[in-house]
Protein backbone atom coordinates (compact mmCIF):
# COMPACT_ATOMS: atom_id res chain seq x y z
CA UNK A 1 -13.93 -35.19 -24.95
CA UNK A 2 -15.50 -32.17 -22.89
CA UNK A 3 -12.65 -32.76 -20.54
CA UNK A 4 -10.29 -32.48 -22.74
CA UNK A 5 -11.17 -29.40 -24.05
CA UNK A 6 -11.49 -27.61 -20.87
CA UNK A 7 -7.78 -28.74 -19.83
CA UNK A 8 -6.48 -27.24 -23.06
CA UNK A 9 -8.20 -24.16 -22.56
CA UNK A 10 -6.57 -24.03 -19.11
CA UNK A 11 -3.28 -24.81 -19.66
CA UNK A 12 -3.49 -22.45 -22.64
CA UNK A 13 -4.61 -19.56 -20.56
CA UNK A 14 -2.59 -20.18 -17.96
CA UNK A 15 0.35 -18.44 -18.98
CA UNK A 16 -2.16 -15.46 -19.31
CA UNK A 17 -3.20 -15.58 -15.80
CA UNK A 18 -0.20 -15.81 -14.53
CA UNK A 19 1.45 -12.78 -16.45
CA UNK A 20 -1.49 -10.63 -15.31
CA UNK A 21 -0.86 -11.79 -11.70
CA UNK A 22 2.34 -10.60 -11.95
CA UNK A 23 1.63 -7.11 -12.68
CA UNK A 24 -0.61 -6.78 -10.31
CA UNK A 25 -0.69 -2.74 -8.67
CA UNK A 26 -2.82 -1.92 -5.79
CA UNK A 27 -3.07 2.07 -4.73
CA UNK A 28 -4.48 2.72 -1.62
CA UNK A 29 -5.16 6.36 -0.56
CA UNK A 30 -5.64 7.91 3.59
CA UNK A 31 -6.28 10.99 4.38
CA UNK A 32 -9.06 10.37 7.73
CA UNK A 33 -6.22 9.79 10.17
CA UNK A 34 -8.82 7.48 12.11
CA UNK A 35 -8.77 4.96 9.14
CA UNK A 36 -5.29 4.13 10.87
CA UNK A 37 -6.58 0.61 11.78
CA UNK A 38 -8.95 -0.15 8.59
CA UNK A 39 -5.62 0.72 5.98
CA UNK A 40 -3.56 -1.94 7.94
CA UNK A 41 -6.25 -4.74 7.86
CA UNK A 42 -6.90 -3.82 4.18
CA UNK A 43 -3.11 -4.44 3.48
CA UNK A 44 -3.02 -7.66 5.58
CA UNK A 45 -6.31 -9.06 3.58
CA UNK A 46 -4.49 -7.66 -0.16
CA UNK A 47 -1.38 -9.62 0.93
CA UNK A 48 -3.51 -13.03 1.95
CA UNK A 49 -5.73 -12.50 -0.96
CA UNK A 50 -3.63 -11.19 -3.49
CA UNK A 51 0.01 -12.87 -2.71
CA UNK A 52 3.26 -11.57 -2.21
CA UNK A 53 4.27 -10.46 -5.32
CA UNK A 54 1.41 -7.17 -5.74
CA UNK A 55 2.97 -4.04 -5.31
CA UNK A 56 1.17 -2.58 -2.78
CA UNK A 57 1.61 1.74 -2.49
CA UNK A 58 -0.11 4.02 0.17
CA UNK A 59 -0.49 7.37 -0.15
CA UNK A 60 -1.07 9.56 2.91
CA UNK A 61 -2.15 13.13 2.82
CA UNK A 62 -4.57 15.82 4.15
CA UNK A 63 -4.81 15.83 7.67
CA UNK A 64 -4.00 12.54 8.11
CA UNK A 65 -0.47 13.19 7.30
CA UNK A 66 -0.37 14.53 11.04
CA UNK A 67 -0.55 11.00 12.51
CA UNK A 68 2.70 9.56 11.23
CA UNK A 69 4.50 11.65 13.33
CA UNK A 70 7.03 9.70 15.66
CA UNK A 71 6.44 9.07 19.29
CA UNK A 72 2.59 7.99 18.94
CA UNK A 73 3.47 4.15 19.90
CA UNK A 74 0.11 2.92 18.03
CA UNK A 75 0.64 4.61 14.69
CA UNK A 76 4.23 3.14 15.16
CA UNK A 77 2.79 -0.12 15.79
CA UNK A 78 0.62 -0.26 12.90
CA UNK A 79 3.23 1.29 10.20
CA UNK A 80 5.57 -1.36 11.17
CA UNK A 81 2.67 -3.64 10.95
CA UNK A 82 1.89 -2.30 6.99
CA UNK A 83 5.66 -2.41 6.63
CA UNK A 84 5.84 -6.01 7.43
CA UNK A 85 3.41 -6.65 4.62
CA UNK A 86 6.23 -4.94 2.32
CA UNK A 87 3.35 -2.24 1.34
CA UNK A 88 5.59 1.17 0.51
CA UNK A 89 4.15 4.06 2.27
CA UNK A 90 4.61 7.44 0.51
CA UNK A 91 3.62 11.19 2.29
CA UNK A 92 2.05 13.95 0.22
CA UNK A 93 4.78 16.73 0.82
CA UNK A 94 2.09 19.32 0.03
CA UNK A 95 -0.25 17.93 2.85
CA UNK A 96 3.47 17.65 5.21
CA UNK A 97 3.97 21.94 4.77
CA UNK A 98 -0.47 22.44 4.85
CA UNK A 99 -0.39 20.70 8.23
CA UNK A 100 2.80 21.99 9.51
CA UNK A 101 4.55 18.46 9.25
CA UNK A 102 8.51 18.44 9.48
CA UNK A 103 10.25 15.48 7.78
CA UNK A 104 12.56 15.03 11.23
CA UNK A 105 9.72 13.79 12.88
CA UNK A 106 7.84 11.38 10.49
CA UNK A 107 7.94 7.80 11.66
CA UNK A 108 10.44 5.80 10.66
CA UNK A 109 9.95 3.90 7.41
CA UNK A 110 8.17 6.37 5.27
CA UNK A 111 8.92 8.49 2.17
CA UNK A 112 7.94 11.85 1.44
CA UNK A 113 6.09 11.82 -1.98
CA UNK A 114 7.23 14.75 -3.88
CA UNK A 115 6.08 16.61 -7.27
CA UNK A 116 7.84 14.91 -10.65
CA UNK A 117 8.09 16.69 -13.40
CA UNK A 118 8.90 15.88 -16.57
């Protein structure tokens, strides 16, 4: 009888578990520019753990806004990598004029994260 109460609870609360999967948002801020390496594993290990269907968002500012700057083959490398893991990676257009950061250069792939207002 024990058993049969535990598989109604779980098929009852399934439907629960599964909506809050789905709305799953994961944040993830940089701003050391030597955390290069650490952000991309992080992503990878969300993406294993987590599944494909979290929305995964970086933001990048402060100085380390000063590494995604074309040209540097191993920032390249691991943008594409974070990329691959369909995480969106978003520049802090304050932190792009504070550290003398033109958009022409920015690797390829990311978007400069301006002000909203409403």
């Amino acid at each position: 009888m024990l058993k049969i109460i535990y598989l109604l609870t779980f098929l009852t609360l399934l439907p629960f578990e599964t909506a809050l999967a789905d709305n799953i948002n994961v944040l993830l801020h940089l701003n050391d520019k030597a955390k290069i390496p650490h952000l991309e594993k992080n992503i990878i290990n969300l993406r294993k753990g987590l599944g494909e269907e979290v929305n995964i968002q970086v933001v990048i500012n402060g100085r380390a806004v000063t590494a995604m700057l074309s040209g540097n083959k191993l920032i390249e490398e691991k943008e594409k990598s974070m990329r691959e893991q369909n995480a969106s990676i978003g520049i802090c257009h304050y932190a792009m004029s504070n550290n003398n950061v033109n958009e022409d250069r920015l690797v390829e792939g990311v978007s400069i994260l301006k002000e909203v207002v409403s």
